[in-house]
Structures are given as C-alpha cells and as structure tokens.
C-alpha atoms as a PDB file:
ATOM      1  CA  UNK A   1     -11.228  -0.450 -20.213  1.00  0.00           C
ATOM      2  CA  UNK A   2      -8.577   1.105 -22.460  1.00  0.00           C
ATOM      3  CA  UNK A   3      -5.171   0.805 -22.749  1.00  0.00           C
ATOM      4  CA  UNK A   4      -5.005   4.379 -21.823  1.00  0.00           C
ATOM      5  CA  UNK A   5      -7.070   3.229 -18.772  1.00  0.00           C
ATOM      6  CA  UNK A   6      -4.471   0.695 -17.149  1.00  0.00           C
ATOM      7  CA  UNK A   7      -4.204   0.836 -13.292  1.00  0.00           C
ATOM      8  CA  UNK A   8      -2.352  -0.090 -10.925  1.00  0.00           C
ATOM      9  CA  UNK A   9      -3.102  -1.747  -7.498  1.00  0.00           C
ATOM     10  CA  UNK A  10      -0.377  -0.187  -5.370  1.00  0.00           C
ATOM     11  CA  UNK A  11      -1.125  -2.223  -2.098  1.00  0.00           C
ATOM     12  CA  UNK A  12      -2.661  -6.355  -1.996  1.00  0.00           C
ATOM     13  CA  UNK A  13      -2.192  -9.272  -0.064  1.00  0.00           C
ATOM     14  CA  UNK A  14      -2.341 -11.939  -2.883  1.00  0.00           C
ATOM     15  CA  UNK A  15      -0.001 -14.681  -0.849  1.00  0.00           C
ATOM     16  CA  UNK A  16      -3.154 -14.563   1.688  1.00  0.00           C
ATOM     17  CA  UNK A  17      -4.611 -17.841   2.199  1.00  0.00           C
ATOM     18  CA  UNK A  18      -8.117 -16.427   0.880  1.00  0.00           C
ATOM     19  CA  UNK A  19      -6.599 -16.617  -2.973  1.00  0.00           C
ATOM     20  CA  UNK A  20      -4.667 -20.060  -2.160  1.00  0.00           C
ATOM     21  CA  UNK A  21      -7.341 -21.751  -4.526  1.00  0.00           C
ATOM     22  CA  UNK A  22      -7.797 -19.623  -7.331  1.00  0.00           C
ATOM     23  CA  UNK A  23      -4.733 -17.129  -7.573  1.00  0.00           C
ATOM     24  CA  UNK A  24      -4.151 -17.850 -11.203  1.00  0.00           C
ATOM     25  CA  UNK A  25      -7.881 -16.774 -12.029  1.00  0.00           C
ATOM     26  CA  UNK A  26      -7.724 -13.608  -9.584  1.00  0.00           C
ATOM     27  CA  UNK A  27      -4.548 -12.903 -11.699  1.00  0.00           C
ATOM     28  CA  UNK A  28      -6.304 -12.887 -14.970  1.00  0.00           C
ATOM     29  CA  UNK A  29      -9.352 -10.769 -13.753  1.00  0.00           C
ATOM     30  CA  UNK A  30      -6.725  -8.092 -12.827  1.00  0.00           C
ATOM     31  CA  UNK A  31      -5.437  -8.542 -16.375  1.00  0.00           C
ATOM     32  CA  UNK A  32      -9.238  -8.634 -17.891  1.00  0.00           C
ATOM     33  CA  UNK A  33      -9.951  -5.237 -16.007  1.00  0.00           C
ATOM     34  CA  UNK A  34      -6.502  -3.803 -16.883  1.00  0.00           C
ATOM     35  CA  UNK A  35      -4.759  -4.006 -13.989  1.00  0.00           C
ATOM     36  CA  UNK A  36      -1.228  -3.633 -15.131  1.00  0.00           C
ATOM     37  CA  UNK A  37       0.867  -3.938 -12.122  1.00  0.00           C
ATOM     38  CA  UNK A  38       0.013  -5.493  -8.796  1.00  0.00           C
ATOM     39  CA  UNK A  39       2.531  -4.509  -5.325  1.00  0.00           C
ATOM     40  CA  UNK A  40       2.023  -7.041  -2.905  1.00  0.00           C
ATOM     41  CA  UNK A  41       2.603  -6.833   0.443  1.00  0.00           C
ATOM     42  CA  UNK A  42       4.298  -8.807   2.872  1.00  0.00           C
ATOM     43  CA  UNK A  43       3.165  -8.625   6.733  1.00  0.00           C
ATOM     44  CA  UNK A  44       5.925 -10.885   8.092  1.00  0.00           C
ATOM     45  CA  UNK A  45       8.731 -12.603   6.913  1.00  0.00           C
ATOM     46  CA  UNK A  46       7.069 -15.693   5.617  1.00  0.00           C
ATOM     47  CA  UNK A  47       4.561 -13.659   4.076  1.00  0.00           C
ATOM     48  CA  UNK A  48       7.254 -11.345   2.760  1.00  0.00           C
ATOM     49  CA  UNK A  49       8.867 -14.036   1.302  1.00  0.00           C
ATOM     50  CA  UNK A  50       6.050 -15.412  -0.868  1.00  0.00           C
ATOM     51  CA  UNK A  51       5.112 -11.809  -1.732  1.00  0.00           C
ATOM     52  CA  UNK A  52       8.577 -11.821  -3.797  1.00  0.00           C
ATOM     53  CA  UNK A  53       8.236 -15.804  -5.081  1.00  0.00           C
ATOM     54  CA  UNK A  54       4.686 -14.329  -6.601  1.00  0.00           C
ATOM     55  CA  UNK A  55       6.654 -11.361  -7.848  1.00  0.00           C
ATOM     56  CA  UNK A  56       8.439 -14.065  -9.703  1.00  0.00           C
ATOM     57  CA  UNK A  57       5.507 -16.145 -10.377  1.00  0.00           C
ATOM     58  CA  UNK A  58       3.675 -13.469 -12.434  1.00  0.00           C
ATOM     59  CA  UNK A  59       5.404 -10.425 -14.578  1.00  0.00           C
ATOM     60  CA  UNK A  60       3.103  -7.745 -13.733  1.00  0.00           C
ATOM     61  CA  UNK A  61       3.348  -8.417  -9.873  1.00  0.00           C
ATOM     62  CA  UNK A  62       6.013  -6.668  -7.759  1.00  0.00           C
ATOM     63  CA  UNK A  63       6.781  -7.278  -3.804  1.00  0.00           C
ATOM     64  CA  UNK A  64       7.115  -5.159  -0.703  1.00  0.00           C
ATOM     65  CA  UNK A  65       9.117  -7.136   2.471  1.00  0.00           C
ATOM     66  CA  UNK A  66       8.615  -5.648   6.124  1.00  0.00           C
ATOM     67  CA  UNK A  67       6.392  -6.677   8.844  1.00  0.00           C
ATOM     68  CA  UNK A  68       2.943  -5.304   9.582  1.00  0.00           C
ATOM     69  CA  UNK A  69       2.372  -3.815  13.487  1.00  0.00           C
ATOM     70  CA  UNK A  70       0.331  -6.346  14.494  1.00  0.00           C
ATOM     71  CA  UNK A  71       3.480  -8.738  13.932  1.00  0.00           C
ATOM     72  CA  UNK A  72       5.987  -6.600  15.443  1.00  0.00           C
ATOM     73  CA  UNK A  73       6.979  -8.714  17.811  1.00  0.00           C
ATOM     74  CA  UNK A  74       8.183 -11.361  15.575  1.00  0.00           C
ATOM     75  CA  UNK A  75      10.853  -8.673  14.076  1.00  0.00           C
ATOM     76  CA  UNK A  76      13.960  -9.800  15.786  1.00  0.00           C
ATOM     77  CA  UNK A  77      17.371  -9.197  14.971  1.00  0.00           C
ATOM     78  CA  UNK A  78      17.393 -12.361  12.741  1.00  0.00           C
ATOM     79  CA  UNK A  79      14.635 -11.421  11.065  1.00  0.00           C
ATOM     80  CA  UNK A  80      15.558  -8.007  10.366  1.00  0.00           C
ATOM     81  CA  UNK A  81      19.371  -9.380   8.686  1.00  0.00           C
ATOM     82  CA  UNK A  82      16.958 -11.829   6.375  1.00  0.00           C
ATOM     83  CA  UNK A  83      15.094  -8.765   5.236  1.00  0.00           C
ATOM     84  CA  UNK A  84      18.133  -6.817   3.906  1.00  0.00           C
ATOM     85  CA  UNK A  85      19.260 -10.098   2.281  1.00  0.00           C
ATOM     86  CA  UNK A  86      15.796 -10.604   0.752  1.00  0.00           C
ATOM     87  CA  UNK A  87      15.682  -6.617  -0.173  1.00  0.00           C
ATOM     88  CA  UNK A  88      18.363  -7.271  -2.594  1.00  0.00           C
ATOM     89  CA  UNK A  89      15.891  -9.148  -4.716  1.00  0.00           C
ATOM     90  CA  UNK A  90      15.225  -6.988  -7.870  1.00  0.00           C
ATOM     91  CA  UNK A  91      11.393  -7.200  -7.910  1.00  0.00           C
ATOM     92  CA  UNK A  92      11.376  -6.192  -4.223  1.00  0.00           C
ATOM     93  CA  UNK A  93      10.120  -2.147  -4.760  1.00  0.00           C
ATOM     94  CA  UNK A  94       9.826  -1.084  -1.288  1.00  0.00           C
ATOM     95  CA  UNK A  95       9.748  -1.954   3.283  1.00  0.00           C
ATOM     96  CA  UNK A  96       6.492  -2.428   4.798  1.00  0.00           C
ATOM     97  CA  UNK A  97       3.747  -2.682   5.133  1.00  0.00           C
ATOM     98  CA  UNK A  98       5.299  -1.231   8.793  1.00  0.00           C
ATOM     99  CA  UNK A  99       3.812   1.054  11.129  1.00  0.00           C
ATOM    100  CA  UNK A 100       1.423   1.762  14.072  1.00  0.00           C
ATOM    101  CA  UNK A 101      -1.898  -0.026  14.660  1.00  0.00           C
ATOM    102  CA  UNK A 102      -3.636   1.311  18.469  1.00  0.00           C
ATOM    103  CA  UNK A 103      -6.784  -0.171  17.279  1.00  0.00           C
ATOM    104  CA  UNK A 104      -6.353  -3.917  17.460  1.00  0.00           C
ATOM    105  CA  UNK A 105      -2.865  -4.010  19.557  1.00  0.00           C
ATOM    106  CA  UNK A 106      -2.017  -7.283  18.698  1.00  0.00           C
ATOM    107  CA  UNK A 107       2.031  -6.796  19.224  1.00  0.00           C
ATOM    108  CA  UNK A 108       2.602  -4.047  22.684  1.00  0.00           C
ATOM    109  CA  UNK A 109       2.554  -0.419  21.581  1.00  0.00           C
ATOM    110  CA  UNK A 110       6.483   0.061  22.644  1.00  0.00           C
ATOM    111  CA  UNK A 111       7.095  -3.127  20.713  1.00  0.00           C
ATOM    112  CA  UNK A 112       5.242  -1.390  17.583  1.00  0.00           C
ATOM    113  CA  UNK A 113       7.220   1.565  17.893  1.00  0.00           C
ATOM    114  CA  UNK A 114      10.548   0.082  18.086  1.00  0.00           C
ATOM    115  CA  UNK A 115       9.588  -2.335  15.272  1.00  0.00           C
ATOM    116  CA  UNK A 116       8.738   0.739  12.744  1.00  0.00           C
ATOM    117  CA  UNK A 117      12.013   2.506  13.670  1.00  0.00           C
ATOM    118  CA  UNK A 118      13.851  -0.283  12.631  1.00  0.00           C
ATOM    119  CA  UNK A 119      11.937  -0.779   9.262  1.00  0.00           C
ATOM    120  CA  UNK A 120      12.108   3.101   8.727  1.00  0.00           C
ATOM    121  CA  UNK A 121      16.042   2.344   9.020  1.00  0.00           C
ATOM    122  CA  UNK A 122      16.183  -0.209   7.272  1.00  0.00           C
ATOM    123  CA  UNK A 123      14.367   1.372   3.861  1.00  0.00           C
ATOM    124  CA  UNK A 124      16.771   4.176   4.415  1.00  0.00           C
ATOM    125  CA  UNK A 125      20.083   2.579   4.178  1.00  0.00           C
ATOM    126  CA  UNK A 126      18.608   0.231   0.726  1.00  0.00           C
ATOM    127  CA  UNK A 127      17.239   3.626  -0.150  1.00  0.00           C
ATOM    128  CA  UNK A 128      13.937   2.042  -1.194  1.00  0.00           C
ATOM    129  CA  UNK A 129      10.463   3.557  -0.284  1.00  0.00           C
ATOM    130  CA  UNK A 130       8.483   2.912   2.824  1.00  0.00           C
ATOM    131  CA  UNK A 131       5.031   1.607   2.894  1.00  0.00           C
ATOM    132  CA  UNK A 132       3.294   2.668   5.917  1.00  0.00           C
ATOM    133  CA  UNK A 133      -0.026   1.393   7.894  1.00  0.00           C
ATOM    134  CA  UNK A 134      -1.807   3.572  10.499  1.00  0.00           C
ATOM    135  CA  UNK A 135      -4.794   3.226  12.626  1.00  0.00           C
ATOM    136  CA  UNK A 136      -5.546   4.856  15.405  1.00  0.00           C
ATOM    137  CA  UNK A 137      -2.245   6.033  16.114  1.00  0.00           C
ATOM    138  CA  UNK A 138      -1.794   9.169  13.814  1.00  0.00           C
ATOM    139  CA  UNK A 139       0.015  11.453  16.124  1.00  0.00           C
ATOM    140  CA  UNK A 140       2.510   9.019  16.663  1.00  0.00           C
ATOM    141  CA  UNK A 141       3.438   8.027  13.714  1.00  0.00           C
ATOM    142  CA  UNK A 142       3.532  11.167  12.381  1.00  0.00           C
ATOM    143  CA  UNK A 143       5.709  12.358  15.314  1.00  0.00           C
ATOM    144  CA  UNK A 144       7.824   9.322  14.539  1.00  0.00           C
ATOM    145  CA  UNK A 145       7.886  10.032  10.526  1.00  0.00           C
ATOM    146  CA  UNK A 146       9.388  13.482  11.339  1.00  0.00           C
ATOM    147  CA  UNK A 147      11.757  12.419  13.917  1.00  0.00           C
ATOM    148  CA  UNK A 148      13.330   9.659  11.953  1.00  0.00           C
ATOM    149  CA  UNK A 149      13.020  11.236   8.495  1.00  0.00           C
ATOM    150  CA  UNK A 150      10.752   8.601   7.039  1.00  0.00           C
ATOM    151  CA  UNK A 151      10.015   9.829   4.111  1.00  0.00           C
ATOM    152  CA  UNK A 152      13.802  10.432   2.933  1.00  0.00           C
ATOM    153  CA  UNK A 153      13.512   8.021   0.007  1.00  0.00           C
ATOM    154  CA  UNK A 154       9.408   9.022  -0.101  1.00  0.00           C
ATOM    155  CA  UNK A 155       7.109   6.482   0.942  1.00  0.00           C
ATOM    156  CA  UNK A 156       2.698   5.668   0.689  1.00  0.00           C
ATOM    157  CA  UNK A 157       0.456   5.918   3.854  1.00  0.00           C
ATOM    158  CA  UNK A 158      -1.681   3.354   2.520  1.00  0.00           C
ATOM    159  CA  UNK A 159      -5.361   2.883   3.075  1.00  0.00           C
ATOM    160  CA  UNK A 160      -5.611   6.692   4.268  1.00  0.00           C
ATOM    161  CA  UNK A 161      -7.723   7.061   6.990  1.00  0.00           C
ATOM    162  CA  UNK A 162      -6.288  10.640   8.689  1.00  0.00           C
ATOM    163  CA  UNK A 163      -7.821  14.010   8.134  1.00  0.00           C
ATOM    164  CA  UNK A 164      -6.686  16.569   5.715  1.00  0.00           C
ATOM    165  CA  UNK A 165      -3.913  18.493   7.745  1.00  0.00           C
ATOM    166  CA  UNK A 166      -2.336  15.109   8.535  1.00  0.00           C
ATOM    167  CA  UNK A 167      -2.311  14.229   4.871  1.00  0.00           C
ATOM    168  CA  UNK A 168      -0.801  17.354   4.032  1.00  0.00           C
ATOM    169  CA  UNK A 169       2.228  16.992   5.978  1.00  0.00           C
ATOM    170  CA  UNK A 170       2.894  13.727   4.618  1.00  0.00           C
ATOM    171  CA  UNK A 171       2.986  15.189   1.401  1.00  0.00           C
ATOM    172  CA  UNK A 172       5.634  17.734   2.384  1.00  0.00           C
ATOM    173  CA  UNK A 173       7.404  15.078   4.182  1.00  0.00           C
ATOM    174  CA  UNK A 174       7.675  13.162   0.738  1.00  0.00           C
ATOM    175  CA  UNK A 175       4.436  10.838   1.164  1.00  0.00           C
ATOM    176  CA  UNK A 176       1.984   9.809  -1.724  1.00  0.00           C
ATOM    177  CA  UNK A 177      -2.112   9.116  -0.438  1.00  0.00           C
ATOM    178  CA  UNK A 178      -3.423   5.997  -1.101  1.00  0.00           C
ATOM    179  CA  UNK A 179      -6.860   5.127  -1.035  1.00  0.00           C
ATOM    180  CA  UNK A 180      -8.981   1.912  -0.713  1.00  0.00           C
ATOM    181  CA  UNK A 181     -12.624   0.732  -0.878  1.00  0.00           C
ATOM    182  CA  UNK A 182     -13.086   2.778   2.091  1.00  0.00           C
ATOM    183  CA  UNK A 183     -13.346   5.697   0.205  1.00  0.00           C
ATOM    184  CA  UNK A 184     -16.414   4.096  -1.688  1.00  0.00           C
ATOM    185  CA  UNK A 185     -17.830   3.843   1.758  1.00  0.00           C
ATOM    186  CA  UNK A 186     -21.194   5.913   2.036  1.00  0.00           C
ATOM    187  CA  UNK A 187     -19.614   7.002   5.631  1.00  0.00           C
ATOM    188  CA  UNK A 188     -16.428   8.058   4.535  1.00  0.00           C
ATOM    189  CA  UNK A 189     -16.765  12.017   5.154  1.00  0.00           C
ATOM    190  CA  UNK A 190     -13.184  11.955   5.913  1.00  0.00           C
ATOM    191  CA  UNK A 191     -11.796  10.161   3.563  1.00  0.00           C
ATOM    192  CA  UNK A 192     -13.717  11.757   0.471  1.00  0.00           C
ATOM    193  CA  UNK A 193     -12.894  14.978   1.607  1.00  0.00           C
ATOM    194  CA  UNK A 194      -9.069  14.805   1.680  1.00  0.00           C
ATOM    195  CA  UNK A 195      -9.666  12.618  -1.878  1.00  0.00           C
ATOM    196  CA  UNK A 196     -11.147  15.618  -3.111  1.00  0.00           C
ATOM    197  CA  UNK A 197      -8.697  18.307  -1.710  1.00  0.00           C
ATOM    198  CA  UNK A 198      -5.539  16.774  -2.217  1.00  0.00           C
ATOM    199  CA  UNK A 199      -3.255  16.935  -5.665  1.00  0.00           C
ATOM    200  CA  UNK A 200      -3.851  14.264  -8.003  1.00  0.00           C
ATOM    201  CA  UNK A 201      -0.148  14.239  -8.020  1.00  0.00           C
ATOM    202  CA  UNK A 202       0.767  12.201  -5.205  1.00  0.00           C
ATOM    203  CA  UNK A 203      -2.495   9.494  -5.391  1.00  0.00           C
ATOM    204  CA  UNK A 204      -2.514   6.325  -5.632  1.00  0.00           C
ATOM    205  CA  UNK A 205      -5.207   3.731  -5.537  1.00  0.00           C
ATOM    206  CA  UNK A 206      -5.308   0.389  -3.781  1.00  0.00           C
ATOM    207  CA  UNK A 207      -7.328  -2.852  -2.916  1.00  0.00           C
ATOM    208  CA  UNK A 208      -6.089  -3.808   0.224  1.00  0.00           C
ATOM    209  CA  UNK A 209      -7.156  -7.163  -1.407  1.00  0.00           C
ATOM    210  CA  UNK A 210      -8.051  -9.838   0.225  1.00  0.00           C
ATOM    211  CA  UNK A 211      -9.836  -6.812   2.248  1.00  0.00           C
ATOM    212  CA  UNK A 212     -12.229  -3.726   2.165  1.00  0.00           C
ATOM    213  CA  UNK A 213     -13.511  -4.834  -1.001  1.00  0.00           C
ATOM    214  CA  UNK A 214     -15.309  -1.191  -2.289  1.00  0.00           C
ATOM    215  CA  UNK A 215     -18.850  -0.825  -3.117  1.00  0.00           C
ATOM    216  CA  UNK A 216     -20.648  -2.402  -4.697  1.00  0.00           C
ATOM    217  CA  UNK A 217     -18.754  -5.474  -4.120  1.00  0.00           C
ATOM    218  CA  UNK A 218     -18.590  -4.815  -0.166  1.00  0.00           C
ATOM    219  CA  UNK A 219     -18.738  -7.782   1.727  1.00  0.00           C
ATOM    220  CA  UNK A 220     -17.080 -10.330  -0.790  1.00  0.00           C
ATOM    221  CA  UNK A 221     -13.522 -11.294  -0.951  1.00  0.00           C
ATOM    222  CA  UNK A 222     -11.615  -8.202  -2.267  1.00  0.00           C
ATOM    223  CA  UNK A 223      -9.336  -8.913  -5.367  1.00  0.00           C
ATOM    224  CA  UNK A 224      -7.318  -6.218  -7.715  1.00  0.00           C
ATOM    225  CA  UNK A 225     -10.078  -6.272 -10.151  1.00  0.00           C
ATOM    226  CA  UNK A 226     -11.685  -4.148  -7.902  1.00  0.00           C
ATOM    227  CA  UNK A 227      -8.784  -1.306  -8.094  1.00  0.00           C
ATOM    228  CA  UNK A 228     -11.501   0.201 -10.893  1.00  0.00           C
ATOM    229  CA  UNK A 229     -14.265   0.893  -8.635  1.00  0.00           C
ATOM    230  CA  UNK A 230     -11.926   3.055  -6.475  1.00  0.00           C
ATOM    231  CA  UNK A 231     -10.389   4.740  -9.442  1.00  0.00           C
ATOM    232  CA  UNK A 232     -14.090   5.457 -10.742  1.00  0.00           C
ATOM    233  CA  UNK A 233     -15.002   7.012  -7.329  1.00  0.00           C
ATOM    234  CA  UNK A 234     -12.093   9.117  -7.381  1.00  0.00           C
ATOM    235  CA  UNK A 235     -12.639  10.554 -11.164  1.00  0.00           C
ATOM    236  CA  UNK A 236     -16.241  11.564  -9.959  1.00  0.00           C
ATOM    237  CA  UNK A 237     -14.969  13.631  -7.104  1.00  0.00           C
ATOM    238  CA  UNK A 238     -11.967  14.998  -9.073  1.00  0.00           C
ATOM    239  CA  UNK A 239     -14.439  15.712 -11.814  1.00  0.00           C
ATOM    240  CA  UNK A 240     -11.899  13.978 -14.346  1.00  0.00           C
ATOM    241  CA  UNK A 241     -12.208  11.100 -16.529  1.00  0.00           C
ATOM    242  CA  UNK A 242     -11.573   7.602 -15.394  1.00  0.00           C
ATOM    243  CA  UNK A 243      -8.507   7.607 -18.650  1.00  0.00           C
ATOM    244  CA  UNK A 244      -6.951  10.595 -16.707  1.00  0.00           C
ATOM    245  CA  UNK A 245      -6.667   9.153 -13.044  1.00  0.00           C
ATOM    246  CA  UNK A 246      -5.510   6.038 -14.200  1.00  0.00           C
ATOM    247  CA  UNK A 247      -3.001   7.901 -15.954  1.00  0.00           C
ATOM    248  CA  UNK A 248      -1.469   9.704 -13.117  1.00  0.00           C
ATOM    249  CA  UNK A 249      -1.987   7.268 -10.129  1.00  0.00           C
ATOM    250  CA  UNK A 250      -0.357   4.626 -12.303  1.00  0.00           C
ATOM    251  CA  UNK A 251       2.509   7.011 -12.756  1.00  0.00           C
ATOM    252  CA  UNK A 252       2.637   7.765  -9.238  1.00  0.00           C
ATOM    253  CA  UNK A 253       3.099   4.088  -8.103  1.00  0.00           C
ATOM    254  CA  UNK A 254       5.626   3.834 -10.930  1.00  0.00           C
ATOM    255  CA  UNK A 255       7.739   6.443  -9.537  1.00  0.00           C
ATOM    256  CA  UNK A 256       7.451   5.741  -5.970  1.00  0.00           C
ATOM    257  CA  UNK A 257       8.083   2.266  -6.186  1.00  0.00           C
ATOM    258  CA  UNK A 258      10.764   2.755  -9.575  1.00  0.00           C
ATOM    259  CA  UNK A 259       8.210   0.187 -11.498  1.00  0.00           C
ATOM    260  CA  UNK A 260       9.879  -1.028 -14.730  1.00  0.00           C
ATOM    261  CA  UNK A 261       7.843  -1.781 -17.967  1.00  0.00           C
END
C-alpha cells in the first residue's frame, strides 16, 4: 500500500489474551499493511486499563475506557469514579465500547440499560466521543441515544449491523458507521446495502480484532492487518479507489476521536 493508502482500525481488542504471545509482531503487520493508527477498546475496567498502558506501549495505538454490555454489571459506582480518573489520560480518545447486547444477555437487560446511561453521562461531562455496541437491541438503544442525547459530543455505532433508516438517524444524531469483516460476509444483504447508501463522510472501518476476521481470512484470529480487506470491499461498492476510502475513513476516525499525528 501507499502512503496515500494509510488506514486506520477504528475499533480492536489488542489487550485480548488471543495476541498475549505475539502482540509485538501483530503490531508490525499493522505497520507492514499501513495501518497507521489502531483505537483499542476496553470492555471493563481491567481491560480498559491495559487498552491505555498499550496506548503507551506503541505510538500509533490510542485507547477507549468503558465497559462492554455483557459486563455491565461489574460497573459500580467505584468503577465508574476510576473511569473519569483514567479518562484524563491523554491517549484515552473516547467511552465505550458501551451499549445494549439482547443477543447473548450476559449482564440483565435493566442492568444493561442503566449501565449505558451512565457511560453516555459520563462521555458527556469529559466531552469525549462515545463508542457504542448493539445487537439485537436496536430500538432501544436508539430510543435511549435520543433520550439522553448520546451523540452530543458525536460518537461510532461500531460493527453496524442495523438497517438503513436506523443508520440514518444516527447520522443526524451525530453518529459515524463503522463496519467490520461482516460486511465481507457473502450474507451480509444488510450490511452492504447501508455500506453502499450511506455518505462516505461519516465511515469508518474496523477489525473488531481479535474477532470477525473478513474474508478471506474468516475463521482465523482477526488482527488490524486485516482493516484492508474491509476497506477494499468498501471501495468496490462505493466504486472508488482503495487511495480514496482510506483517505476519508482515516479522516473520519481522526476527527471523531481528535487523533493527533
């Protein structure tokens, strides 16, 4: 790739146990395939924690603290006073990844709820951007996105998985789209279509990593190498050249999340 060509994977896991063996290599394959900037993402507050020590660790890598649905439970009101400490941390870009998951239920659906209130408050008052997960739930999140004002300081519904409506009221709401090997996925009517539909303008493009690695690497360990193969699948359906999406979803991360050179 081309310098012009540099992306950036707006959403990975890299303190996941899966890289605990060969981080330092997964780093430099990002670099190889010029992966400029890496956001990863905390799920709890251990997890959130090592997301900013890597931040630290490596230049190009930048953390997000918060704590995923499926570990709402764990957000109590001690853990919610170590986040804003740990959000003063100047490599820490934006709260999540927070949000609604009715699929698995791993933490009680009232328990989810409360837990993404507090995390939508909580990026409000550091005015920082809100990184958002949703499955199966996307009424009610985007009931509670309105209610609260979510996207006040804008915000990513990452790993888009709604229909094309939905995604357009995020948008107006102050939301960017970001999309994952999913959308390499020869089932992914959905998904492809609102790719296609929506405005370059507020994409961005993610691994998910260690997870959903895209075709044609499905079924291996995901890493932000792979950001390419979504950017590639999103230049054929915009029609555009590879240099041109990687242009403007690498501006739109650096925006969102304020990314310094």
């Amino acid at each position: 790739m081309k310098e012009s060509e540099m992306l950036i994977d707006s959403h990975a896991h890299l303190q996941d146990r899966q890289f605990s063996a060969d981080l330092d290599q997964v780093v430099q394959r990002a670099l190889a395939a010029n992966i400029g900037k890496i956001v990863c993402v905390g799920y709890d507050y251990e997890t959130s924690c090592e997301a900013v020590d890597l931040a630290h660790q490596y230049q190009q890598v930048y953390a997000v603290i918060g704590v995923h649905p499926h570990d709402a439970k764990t957000l109590t009101a001690d853990v919610i006073s170590k986040l804003y400490t740990l959000a003063r941390d100047p490599k820490v870009v934006a709260i999540g990844e927070t949000g609604l998951d009715f699929y698995r239920d791993l933490s009680p659906r009232d328990v989810q709820r409360q837990a993404f209130v507090e995390q939508i408050k909580i990026a409000a008052e550091l005015y920082k951007p809100i990184v958002i997960h949703d499955r199966d739930a996307h009424q009610e999140v985007m009931d509670i996105i309105k209610k609260e004002k979510a996207g006040r300081n804008q915000g990513v519904m990452h790993c888009y998985s709604g229909h094309l409506p939905m995604a357009m009221e995020l948008m107006k709401a102050g939301f960017y789209i970001s999309f994952a090997g999913p959308l390499t996925y020869k089932n992914a009517r959905k998904t492809v279509e609102v790719a296609s539909r929506i405005t370059l303008e507020r994409i961005l493009v993610e691994t998910d990593c260690p997870y959903l690695a895209p075709e044609p690497v499905r079924g291996k360990r995901n890493e932000p190498a792979n950001t390419r193969h979504i950017a590639e699948k999103l230049a054929r359906l915009k029609q555009k050249s590879l240099a041109e999406i990687a242009y403007q979803t690498s501006l739109n991360a650096s925006r969102l999340f304020n990314l310094k050179d």
